[in-house]
Structure formats: C-alpha cells, structure tokens
Protein backbone atom coordinates (compact mmCIF):
# COMPACT_ATOMS: atom_id res chain seq x y z
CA UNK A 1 9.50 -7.39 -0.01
CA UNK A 2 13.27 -8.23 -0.51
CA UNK A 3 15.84 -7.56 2.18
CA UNK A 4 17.11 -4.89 -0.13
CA UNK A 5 14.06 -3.16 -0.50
CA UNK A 6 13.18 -3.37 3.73
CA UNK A 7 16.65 -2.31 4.11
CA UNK A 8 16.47 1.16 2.37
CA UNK A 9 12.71 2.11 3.34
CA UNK A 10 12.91 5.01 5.38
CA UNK A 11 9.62 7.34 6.99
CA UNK A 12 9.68 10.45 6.13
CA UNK A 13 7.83 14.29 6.60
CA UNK A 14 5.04 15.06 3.89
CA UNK A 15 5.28 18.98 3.33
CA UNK A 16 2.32 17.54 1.20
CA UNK A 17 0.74 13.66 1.06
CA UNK A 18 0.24 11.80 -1.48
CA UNK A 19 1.71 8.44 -3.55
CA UNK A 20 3.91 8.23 -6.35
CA UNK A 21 6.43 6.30 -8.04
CA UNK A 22 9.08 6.71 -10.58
CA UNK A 23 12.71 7.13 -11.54
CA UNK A 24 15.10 8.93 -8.76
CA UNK A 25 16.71 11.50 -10.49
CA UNK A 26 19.27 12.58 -8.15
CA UNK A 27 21.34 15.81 -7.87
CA UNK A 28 23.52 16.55 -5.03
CA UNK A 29 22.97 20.73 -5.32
CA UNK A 30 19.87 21.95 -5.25
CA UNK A 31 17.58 23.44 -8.64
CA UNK A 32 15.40 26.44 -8.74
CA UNK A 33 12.39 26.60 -10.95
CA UNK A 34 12.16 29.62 -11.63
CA UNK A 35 15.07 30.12 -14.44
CA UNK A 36 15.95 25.94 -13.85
CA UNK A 37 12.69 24.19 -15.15
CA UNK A 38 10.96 24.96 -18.25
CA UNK A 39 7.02 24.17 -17.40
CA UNK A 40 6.42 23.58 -20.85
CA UNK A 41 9.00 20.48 -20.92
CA UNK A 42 10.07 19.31 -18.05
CA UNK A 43 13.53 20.21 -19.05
CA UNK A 44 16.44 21.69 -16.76
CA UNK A 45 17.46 24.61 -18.23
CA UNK A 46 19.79 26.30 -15.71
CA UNK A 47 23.38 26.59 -17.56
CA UNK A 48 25.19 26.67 -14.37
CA UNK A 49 23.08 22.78 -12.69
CA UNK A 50 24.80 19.87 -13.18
CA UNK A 51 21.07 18.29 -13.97
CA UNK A 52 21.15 20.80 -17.73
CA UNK A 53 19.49 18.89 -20.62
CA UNK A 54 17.57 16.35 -18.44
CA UNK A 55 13.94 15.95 -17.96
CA UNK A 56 12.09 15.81 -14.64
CA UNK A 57 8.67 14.73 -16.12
CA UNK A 58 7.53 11.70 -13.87
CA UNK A 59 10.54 11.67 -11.81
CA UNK A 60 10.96 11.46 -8.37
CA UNK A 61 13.45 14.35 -7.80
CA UNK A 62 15.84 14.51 -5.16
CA UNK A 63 17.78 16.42 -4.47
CA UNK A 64 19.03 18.36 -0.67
CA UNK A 65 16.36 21.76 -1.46
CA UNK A 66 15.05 23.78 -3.57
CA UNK A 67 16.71 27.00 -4.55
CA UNK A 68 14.41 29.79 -4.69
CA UNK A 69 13.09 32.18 -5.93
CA UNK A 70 9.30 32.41 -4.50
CA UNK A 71 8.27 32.27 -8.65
CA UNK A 72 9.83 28.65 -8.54
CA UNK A 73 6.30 28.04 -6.80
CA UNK A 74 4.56 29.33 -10.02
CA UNK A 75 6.66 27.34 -12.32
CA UNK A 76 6.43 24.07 -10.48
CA UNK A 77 2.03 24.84 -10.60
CA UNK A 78 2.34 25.28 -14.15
CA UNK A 79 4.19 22.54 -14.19
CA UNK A 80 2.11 19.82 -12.88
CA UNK A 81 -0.99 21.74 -14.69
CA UNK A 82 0.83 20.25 -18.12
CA UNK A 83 2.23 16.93 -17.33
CA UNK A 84 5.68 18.23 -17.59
CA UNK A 85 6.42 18.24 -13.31
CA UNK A 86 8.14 15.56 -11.63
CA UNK A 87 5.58 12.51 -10.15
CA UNK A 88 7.42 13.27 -6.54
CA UNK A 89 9.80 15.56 -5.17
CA UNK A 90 12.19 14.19 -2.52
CA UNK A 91 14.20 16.63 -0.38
CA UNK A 92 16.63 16.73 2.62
CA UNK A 93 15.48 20.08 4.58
CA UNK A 94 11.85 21.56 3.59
CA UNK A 95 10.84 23.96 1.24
CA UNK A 96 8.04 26.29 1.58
CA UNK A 97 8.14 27.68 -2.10
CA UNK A 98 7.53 23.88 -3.40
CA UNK A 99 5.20 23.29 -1.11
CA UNK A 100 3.13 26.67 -1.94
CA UNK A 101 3.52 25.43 -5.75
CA UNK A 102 2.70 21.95 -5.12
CA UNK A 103 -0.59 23.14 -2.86
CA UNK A 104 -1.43 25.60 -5.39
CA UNK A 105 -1.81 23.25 -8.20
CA UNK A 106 -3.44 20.88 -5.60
CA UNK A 107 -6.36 23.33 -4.98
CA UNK A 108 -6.69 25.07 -8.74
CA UNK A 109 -6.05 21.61 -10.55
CA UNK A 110 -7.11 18.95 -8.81
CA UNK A 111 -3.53 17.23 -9.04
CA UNK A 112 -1.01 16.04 -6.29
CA UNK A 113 2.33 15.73 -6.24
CA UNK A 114 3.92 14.40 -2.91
CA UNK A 115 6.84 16.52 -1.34
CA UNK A 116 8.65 14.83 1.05
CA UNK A 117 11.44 15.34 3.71
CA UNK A 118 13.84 12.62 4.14
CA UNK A 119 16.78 11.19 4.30
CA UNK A 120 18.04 10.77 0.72
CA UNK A 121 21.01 9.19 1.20
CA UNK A 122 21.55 5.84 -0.25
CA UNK A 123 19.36 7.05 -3.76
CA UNK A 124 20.74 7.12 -7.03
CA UNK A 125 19.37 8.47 -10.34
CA UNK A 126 17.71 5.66 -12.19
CA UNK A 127 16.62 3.77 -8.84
CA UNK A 128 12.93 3.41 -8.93
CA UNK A 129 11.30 5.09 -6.25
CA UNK A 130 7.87 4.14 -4.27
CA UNK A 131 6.51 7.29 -2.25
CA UNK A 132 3.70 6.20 0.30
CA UNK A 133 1.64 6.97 3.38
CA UNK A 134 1.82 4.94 6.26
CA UNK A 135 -0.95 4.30 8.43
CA UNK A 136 0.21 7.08 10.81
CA UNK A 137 0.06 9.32 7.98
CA UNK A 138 3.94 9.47 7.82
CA UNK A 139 5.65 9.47 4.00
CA UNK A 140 6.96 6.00 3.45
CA UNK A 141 9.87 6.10 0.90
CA UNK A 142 11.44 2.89 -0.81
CA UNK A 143 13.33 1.37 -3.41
CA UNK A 144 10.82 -0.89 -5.80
C-alpha cells in the first residue's frame, strides 16, 4: 500500500455490507432518486443538481445524503435490478430510504450494493474508490 493510499483509508458505518470499487463521483449537495436518477440509464436527470447529464452506473457516489422522497428507494431497486445503479454509495449522515432500496434489491435480486457512512472528505470525482469490510465487520474505504 502507498503512504498515500494508508493515509486516506478511513473505517466507516455499513447501512448495508458489501465490497465495491469504482470511480468517486462526488457532489457536494445531495440527489434524490426519485425525479434525479433515471433507472433505465443511470443518468442524473434533476434540472436543478449540479451532477445533470452524468451517469452514476458503477460509480461510487458520494455525496453528504440522499434527498428523499421514500420512492427514491424504488428507483435506486430498479436501479441495481438493470445495471444502471452506482457499484457503491458513499454518504456523510445515513439514509434510511437508500438503505430500504439497496435491501430491497438485496432480498428480490440477489444483488448488493454497499452503503456506507463516512467521512468523505478528502474524495474527488474521478478518484478510484475501494469499499471493504474489515475483519470487525466495519466498512473500510480507500483510495486505489
């Protein structure tokens, strides 16, 4: 591991475990779902997020929360169900409508997506991202 690397990787909450890795893409206000994401892209489609016209597929997002509304938990299901979700979702204070849509499509689909509380400080968009589970069962997040 570099110094760089052991000097940003930070333990973290799971709202739900798993491993992933990908490109940050960072935004510093939070994106709803429901009316932000289009499930059948990937793309942001909220006119009023800084984040409109980019992609989320295979991403680590992170951003400081979600932003409602409780559909953005259907959204981010259907989602994941067709590829189009981001590979991890990285967030400053937790979020129990992510974490219903990232369970949901858990249990009907057979597909995880780690959501993780953390500091985010320190990431930038295009930094690639390593989400893991320490042996205490603890999210592990780091630059790779």
């Amino acid at each position: 591991m570099t110094v760089e690397t052991q000097a940003f990787e930070r333990a973290g909450t799971f709202q739900l475990a798993g491993a992933a890795e990908g490109e940050a893409l960072v935004f510093s206000q939070p994106l709803s779902f429901w009316g932000g994401i289009d499930a059948e892209t990937g793309d942001i489609t909220d006119h009023s997020h800084p984040g409109l016209g980019q992609n989320v597929a295979g991403k680590i997002l992170v951003m400081p929360s979600g932003r409602g509304s409780s559909s953005s938990s259907s959204v981010l299901a259907e989602a994941l169900r067709r590829g189009t979700a981001p590979a991890g979702i990285l967030l400053e204070r937790p979020d129990p409508i992510l974490a219903v849509g990232a369970i949901v499509a858990e249990f009907l689909y057979g597909i995880h997506m780690p959501l993780v509380v953390c500091d985010i400080g320190g990431i930038a968009s295009g930094d690639r991202i390593a989400i893991g589970v320490c042996g205490d069962g603890k999210a592990i997040v780091s630059k790779v």
